[in-house]
PDB file of N, CA and C in Angstrom:
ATOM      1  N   UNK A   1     132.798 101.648 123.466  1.00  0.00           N
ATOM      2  CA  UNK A   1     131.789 101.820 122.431  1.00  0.00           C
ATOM      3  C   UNK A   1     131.932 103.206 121.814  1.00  0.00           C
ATOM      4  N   UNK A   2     131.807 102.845 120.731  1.00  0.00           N
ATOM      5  CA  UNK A   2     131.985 104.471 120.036  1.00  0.00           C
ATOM      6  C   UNK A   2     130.301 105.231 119.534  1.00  0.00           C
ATOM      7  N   UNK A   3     129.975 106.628 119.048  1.00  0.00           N
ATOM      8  CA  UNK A   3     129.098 106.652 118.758  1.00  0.00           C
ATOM      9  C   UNK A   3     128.451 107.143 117.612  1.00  0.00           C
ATOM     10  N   UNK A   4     128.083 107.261 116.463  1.00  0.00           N
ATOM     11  CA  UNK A   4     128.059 107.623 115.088  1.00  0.00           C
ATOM     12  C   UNK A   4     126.706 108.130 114.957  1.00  0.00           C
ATOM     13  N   UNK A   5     127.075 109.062 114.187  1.00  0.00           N
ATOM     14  CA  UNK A   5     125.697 110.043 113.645  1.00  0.00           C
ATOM     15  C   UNK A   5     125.060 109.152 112.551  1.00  0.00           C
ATOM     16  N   UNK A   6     123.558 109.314 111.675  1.00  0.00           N
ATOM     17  CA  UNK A   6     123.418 108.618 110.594  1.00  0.00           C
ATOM     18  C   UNK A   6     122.952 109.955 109.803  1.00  0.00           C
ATOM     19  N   UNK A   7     123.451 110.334 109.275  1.00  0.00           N
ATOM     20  CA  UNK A   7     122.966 111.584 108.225  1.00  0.00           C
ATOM     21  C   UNK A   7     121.153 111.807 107.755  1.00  0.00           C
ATOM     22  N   UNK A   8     120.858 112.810 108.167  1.00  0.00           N
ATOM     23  CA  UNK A   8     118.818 112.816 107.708  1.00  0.00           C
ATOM     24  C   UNK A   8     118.376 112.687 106.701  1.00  0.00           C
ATOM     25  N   UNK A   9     119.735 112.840 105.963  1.00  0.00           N
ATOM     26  CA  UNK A   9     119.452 112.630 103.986  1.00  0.00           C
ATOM     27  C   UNK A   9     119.156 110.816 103.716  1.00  0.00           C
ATOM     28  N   UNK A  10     119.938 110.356 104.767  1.00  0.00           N
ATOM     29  CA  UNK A  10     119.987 108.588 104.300  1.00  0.00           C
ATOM     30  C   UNK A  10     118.839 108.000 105.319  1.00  0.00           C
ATOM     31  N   UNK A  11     117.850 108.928 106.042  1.00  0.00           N
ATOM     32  CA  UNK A  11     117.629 108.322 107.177  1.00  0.00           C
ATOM     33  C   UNK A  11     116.877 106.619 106.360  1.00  0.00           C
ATOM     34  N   UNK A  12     116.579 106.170 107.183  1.00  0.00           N
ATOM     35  CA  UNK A  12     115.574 104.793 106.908  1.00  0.00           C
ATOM     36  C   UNK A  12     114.607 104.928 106.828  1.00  0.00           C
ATOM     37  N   UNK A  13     113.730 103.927 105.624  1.00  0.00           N
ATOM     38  CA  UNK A  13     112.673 104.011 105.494  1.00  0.00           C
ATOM     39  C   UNK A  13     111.783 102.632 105.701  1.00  0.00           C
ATOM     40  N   UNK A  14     110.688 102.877 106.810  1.00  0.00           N
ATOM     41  CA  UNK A  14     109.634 101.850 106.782  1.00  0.00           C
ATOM     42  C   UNK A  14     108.471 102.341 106.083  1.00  0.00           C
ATOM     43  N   UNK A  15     108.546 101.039 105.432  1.00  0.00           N
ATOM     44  CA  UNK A  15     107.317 101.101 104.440  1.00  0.00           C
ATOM     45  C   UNK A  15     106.230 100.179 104.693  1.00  0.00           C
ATOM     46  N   UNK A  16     104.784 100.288 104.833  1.00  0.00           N
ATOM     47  CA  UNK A  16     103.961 100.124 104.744  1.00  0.00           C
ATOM     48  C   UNK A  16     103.121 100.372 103.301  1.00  0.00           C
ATOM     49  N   UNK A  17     102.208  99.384 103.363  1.00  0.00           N
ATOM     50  CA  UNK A  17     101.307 100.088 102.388  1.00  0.00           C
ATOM     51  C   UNK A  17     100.411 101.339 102.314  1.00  0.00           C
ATOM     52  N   UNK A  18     100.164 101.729 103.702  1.00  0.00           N
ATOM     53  CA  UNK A  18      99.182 102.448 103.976  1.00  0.00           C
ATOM     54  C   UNK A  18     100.286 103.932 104.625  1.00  0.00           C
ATOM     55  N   UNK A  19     101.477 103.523 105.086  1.00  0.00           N
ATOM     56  CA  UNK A  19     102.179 104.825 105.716  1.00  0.00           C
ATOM     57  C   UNK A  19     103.407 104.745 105.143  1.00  0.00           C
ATOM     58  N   UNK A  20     104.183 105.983 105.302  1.00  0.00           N
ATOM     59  CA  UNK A  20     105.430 105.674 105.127  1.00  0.00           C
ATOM     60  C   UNK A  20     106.479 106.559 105.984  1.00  0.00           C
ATOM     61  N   UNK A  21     107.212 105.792 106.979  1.00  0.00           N
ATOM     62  CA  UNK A  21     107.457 106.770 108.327  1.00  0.00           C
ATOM     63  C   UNK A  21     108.895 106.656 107.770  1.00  0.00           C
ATOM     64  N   UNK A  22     109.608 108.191 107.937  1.00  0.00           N
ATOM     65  CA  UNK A  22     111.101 108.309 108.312  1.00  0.00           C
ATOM     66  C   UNK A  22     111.515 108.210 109.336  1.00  0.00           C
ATOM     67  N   UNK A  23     112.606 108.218 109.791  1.00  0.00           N
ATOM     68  CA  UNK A  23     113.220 107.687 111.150  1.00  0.00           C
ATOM     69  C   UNK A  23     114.285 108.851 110.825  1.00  0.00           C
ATOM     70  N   UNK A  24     114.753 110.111 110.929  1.00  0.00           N
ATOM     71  CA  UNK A  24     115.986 110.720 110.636  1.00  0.00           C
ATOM     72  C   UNK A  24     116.488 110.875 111.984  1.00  0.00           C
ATOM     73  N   UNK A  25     117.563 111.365 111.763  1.00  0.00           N
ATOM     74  CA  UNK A  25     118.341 111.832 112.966  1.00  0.00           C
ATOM     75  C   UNK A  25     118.945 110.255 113.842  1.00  0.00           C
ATOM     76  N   UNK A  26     119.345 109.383 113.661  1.00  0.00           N
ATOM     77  CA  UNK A  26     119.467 108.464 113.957  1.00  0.00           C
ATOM     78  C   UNK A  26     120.736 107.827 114.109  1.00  0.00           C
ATOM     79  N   UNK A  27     121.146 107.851 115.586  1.00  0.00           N
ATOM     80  CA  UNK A  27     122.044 107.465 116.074  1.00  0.00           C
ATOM     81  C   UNK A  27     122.679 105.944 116.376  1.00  0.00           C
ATOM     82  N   UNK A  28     123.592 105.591 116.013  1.00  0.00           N
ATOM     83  CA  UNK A  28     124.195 103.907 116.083  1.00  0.00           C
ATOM     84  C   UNK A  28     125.205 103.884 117.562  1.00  0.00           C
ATOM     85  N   UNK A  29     124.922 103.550 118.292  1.00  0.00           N
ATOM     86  CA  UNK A  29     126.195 102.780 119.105  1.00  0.00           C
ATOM     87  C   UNK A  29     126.908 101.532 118.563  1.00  0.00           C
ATOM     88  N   UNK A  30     128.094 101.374 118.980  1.00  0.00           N
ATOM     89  CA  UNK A  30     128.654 100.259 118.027  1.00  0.00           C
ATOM     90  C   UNK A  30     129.786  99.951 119.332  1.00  0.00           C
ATOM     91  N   UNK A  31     130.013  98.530 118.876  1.00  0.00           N
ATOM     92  CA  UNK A  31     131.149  97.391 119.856  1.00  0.00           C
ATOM     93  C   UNK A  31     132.040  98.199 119.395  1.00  0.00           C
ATOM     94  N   UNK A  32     132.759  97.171 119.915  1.00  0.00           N
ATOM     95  CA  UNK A  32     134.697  97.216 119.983  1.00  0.00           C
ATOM     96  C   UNK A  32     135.089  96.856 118.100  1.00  0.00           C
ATOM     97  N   UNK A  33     133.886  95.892 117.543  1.00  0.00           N
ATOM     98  CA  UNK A  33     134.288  95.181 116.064  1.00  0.00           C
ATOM     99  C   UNK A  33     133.405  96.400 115.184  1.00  0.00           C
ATOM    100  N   UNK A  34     133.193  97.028 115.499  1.00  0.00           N
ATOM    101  CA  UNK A  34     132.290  98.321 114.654  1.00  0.00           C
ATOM    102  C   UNK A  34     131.056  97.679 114.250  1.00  0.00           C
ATOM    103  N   UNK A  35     130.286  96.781 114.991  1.00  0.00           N
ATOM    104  CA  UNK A  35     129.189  96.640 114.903  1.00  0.00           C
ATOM    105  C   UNK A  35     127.833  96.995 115.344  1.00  0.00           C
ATOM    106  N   UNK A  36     126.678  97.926 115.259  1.00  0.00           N
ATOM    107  CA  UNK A  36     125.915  98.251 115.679  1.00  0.00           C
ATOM    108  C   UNK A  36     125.169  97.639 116.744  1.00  0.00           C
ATOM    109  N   UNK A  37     125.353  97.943 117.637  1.00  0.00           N
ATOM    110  CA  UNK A  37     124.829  97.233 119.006  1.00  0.00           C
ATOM    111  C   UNK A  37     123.403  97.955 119.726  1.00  0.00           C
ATOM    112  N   UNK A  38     123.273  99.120 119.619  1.00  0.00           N
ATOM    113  CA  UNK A  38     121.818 100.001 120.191  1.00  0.00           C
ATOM    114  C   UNK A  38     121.816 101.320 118.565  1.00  0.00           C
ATOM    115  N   UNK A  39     120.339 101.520 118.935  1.00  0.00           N
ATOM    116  CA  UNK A  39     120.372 102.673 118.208  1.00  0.00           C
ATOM    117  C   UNK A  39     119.035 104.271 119.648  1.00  0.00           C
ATOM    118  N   UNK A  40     119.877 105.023 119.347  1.00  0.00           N
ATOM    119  CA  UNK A  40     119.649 106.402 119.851  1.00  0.00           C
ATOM    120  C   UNK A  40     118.766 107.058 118.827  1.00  0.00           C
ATOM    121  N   UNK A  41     117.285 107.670 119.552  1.00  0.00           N
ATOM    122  CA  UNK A  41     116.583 108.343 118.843  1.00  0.00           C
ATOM    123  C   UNK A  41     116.072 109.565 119.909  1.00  0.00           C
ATOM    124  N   UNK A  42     116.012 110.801 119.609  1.00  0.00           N
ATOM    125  CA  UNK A  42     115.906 111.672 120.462  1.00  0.00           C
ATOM    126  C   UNK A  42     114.242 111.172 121.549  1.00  0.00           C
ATOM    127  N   UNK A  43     113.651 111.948 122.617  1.00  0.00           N
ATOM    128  CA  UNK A  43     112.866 111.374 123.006  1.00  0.00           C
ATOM    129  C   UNK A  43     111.327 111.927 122.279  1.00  0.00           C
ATOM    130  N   UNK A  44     111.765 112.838 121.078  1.00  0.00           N
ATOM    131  CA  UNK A  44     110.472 113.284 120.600  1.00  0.00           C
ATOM    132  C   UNK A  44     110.093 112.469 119.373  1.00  0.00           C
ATOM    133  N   UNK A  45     111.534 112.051 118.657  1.00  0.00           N
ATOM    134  CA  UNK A  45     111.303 111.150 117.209  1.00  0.00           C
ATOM    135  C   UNK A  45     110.529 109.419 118.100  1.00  0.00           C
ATOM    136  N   UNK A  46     111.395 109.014 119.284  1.00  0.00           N
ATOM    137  CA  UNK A  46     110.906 108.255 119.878  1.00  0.00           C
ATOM    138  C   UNK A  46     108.828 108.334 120.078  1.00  0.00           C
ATOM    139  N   UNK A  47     108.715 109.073 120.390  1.00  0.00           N
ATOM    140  CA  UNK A  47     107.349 109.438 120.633  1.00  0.00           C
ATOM    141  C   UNK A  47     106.643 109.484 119.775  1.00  0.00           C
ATOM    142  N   UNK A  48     106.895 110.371 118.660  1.00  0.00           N
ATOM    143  CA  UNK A  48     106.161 109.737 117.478  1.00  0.00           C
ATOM    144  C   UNK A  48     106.241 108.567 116.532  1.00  0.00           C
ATOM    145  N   UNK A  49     107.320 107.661 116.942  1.00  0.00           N
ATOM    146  CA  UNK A  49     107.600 106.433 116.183  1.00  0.00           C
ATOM    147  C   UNK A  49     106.282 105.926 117.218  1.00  0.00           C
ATOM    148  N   UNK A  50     106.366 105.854 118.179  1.00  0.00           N
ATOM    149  CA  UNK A  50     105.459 104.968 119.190  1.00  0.00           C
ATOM    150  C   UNK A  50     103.963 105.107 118.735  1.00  0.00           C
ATOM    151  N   UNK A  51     103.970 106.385 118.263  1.00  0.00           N
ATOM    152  CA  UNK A  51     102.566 106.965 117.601  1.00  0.00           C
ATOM    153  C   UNK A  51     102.178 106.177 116.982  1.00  0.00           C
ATOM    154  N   UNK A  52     102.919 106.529 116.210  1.00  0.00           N
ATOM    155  CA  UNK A  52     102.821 105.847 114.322  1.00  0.00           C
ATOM    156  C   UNK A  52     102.639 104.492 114.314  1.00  0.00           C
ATOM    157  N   UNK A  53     103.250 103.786 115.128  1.00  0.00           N
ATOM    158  CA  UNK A  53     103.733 102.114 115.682  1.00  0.00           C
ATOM    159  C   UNK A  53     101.639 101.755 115.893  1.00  0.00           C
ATOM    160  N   UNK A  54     101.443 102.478 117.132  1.00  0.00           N
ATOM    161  CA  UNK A  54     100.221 102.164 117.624  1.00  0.00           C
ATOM    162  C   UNK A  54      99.361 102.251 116.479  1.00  0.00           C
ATOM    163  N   UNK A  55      99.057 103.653 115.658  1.00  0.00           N
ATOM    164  CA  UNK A  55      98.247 103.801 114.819  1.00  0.00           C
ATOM    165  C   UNK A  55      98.714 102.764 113.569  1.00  0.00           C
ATOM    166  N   UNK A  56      99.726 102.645 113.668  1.00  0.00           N
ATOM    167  CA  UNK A  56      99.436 101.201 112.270  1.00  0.00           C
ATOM    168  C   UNK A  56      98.878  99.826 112.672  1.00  0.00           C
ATOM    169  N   UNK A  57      99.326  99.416 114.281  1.00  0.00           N
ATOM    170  CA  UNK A  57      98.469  98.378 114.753  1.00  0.00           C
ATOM    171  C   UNK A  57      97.052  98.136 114.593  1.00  0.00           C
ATOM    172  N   UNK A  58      96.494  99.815 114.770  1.00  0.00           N
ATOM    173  CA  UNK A  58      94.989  99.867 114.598  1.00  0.00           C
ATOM    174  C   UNK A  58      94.593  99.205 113.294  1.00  0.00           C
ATOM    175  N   UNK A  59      95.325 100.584 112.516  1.00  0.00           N
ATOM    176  CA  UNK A  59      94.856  99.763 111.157  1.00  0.00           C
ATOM    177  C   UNK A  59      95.162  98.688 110.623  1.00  0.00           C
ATOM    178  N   UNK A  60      96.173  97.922 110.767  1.00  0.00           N
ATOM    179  CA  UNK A  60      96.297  96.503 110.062  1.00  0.00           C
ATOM    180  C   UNK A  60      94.940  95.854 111.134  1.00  0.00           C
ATOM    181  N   UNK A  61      94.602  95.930 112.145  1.00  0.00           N
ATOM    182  CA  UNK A  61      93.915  95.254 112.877  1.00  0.00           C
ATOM    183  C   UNK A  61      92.733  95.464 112.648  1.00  0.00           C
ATOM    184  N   UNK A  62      91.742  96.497 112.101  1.00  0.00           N
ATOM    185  CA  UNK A  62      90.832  97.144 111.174  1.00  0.00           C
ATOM    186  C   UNK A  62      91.020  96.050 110.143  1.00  0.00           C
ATOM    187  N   UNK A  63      91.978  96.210 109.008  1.00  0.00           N
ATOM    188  CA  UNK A  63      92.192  95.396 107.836  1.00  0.00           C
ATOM    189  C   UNK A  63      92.010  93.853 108.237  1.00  0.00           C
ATOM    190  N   UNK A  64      92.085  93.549 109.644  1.00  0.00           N
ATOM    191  CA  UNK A  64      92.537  91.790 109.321  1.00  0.00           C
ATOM    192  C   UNK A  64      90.912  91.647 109.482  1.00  0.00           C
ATOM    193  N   UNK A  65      89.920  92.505 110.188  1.00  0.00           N
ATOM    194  CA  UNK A  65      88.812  92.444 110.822  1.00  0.00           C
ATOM    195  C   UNK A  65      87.956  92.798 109.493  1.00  0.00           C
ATOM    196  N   UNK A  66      88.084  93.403 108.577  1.00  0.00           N
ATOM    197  CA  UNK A  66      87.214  94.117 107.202  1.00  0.00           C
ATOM    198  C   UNK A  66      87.639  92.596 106.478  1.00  0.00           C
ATOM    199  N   UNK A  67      88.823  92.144 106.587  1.00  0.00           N
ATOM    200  CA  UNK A  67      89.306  91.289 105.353  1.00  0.00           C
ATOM    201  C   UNK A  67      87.991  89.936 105.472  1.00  0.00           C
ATOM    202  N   UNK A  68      88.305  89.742 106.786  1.00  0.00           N
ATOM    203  CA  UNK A  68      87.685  88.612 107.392  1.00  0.00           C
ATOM    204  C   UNK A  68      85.844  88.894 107.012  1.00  0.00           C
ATOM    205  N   UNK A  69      85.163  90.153 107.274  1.00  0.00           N
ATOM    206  CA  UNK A  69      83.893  90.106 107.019  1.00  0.00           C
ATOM    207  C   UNK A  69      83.318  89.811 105.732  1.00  0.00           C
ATOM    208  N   UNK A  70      84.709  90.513 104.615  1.00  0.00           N
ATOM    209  CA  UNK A  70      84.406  89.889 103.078  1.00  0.00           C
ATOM    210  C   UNK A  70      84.359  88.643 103.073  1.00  0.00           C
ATOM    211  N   UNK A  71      85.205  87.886 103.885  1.00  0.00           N
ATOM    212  CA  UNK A  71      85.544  86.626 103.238  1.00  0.00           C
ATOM    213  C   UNK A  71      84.269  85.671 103.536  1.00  0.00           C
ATOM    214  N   UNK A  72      83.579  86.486 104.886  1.00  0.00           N
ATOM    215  CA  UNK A  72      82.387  85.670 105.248  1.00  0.00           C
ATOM    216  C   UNK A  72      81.223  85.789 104.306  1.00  0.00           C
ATOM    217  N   UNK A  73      80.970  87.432 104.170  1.00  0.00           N
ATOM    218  CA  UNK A  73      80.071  87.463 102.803  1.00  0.00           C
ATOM    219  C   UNK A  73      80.564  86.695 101.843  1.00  0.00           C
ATOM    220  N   UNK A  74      81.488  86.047 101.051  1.00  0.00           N
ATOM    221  CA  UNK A  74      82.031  85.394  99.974  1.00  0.00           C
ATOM    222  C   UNK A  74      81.095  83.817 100.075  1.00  0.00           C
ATOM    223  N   UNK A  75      81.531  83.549 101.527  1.00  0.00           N
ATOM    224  CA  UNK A  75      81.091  82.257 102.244  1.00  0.00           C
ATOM    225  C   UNK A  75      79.544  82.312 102.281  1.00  0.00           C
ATOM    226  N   UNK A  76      78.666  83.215 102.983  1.00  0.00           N
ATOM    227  CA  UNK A  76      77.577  83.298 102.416  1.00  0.00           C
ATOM    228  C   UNK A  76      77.282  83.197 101.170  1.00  0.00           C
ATOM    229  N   UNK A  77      77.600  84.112 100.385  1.00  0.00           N
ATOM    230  CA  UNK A  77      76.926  83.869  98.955  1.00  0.00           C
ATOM    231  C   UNK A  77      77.064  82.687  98.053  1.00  0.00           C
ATOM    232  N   UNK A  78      78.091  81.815  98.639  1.00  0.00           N
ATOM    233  CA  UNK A  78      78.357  80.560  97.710  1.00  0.00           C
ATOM    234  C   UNK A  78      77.844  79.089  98.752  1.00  0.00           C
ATOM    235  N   UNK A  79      76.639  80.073  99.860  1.00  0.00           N
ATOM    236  CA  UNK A  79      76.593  78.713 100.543  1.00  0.00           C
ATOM    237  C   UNK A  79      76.541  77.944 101.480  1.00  0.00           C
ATOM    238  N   UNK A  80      78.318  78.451 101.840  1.00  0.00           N
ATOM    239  CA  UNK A  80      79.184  77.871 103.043  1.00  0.00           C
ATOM    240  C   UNK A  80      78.924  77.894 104.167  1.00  0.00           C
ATOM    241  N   UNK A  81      78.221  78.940 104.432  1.00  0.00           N
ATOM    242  CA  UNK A  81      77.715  79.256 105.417  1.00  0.00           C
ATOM    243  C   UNK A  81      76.576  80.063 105.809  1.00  0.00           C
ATOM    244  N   UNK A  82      75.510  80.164 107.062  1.00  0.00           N
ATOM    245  CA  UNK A  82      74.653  80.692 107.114  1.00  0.00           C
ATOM    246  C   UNK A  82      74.375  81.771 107.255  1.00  0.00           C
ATOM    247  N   UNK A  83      74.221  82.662 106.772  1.00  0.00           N
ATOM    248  CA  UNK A  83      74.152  84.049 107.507  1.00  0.00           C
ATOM    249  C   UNK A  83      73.241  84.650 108.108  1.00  0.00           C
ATOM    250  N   UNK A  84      73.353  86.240 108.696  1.00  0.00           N
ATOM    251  CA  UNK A  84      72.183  86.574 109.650  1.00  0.00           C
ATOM    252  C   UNK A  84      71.592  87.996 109.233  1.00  0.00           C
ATOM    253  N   UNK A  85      70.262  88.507 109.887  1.00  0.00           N
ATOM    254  CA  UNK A  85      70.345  89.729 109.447  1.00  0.00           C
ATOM    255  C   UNK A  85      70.726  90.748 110.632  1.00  0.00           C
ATOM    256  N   UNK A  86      70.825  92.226 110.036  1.00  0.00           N
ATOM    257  CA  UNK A  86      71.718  92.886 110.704  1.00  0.00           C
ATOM    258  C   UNK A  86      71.154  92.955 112.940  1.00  0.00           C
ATOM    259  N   UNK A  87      69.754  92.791 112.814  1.00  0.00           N
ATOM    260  CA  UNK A  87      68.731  93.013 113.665  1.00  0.00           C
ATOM    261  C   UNK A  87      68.802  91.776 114.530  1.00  0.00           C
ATOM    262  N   UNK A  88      69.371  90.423 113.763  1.00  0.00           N
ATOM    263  CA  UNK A  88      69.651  89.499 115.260  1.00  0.00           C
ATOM    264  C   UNK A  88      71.067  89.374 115.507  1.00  0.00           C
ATOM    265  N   UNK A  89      71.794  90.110 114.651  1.00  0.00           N
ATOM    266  CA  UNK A  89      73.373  90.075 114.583  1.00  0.00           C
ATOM    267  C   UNK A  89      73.405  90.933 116.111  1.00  0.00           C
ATOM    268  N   UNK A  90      72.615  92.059 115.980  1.00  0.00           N
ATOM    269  CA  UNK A  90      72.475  92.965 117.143  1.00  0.00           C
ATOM    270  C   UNK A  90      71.513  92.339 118.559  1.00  0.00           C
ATOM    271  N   UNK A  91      71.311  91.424 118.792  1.00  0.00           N
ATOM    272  CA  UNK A  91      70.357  90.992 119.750  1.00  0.00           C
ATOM    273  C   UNK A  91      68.878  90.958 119.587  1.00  0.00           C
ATOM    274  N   UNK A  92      68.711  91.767 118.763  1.00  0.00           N
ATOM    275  CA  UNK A  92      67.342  92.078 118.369  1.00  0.00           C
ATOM    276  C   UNK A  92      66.161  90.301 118.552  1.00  0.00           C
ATOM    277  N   UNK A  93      66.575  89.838 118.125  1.00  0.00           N
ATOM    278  CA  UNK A  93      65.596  88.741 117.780  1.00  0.00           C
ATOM    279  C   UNK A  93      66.194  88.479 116.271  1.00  0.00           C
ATOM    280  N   UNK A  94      65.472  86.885 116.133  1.00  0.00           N
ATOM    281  CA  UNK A  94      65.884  86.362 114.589  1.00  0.00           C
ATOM    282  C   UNK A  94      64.919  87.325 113.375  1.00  0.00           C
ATOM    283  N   UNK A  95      63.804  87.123 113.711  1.00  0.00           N
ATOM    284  CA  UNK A  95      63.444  87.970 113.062  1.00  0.00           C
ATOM    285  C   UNK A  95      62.929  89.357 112.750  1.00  0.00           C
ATOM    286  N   UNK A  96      63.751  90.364 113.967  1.00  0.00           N
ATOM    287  CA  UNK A  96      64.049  91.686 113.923  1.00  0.00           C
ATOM    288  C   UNK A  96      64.368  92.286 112.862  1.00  0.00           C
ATOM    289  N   UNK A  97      63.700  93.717 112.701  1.00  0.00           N
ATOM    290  CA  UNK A  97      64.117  94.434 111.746  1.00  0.00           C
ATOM    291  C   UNK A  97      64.673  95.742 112.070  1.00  0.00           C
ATOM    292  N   UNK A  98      65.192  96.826 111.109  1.00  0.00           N
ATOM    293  CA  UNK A  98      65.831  97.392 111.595  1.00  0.00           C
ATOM    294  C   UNK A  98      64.795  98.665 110.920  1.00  0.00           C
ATOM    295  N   UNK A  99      63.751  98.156 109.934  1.00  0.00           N
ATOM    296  CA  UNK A  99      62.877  98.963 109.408  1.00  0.00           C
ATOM    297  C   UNK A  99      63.671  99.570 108.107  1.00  0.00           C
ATOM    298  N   UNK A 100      64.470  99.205 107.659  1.00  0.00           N
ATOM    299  CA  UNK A 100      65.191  99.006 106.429  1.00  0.00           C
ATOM    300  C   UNK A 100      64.726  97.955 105.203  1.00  0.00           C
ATOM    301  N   UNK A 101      64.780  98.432 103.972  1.00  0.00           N
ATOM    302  CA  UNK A 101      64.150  97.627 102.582  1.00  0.00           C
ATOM    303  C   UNK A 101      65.793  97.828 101.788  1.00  0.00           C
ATOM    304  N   UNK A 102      65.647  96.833 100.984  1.00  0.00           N
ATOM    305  CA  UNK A 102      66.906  96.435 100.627  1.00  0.00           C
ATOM    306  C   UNK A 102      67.147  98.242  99.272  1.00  0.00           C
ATOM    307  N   UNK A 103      68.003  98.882  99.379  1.00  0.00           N
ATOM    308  CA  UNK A 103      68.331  99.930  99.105  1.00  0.00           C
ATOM    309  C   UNK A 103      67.670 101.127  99.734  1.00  0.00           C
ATOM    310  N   UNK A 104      67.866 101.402 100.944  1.00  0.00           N
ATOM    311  CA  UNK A 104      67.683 102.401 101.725  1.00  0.00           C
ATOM    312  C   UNK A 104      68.483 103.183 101.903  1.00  0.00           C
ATOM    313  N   UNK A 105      69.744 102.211 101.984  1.00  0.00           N
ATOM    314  CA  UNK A 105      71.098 102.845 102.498  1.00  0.00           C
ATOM    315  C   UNK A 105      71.805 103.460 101.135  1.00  0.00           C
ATOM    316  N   UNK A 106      71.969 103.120  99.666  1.00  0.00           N
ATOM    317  CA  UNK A 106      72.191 103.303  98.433  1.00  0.00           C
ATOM    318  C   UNK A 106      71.349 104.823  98.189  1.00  0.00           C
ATOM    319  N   UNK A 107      70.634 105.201  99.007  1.00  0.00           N
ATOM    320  CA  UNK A 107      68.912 106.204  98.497  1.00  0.00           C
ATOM    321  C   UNK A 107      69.129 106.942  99.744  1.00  0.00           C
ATOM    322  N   UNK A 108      70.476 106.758 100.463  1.00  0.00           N
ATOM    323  CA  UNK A 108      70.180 107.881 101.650  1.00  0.00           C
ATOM    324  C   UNK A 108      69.342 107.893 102.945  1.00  0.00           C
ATOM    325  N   UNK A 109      68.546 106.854 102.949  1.00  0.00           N
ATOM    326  CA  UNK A 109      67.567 106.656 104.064  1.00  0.00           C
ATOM    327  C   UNK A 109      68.312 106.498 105.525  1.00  0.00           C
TER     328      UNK A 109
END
């Protein structure tokens, strides 16, 4: 196996919508046919890829969880479904309040 540098000028780019991580310094091992078989990343670029890796899990997982609450408000308002208020969402009781009037939160309260 032979082993090849990848230049920091060309490194690779993952793209996200929300991040956009370089990978430089990036090493190829390669077969006998010059085909890339492992790639070598020091153990600190490693560490922060792992970072970055975790913290984008969060957030797409945030996003699938926000996407989903619109879609339920959508579903409420046309209907589909029943909705609740915030006070039995929380255990409170059905008809718990939280001592909130509809623009409290808009007014700072």
């Amino acid at each position: 196996m032979q082993l090849i540098g990848f230049p920091q000028a060309c490194g690779h780019l993952i793209s996200f919508k929300i991040l956009l991580l370089t990978v430089p310094k990036t090493n190829y091992v390669l077969d006998s046919q010059g085909q890339k078989v492992f790639v070598q990343l020091s153990v600190q670029e490693w560490e922060h890829f792992i970072h970055e890796f975790r913290r984008m899990e969060s957030l797409l997982s945030f996003k699938k969880k926000l996407k989903n609450a619109f879609r339920e408000v959508r579903e409420i308002q046309r209907g589909e479904r029943v909705g609740q208020t915030l006070g039995a969402g929380l255990g409170l009781g059905a008809g718990a309040s939280l001592g909130l009037r509809r623009g409290d939160l808009s007014r700072g309260r």
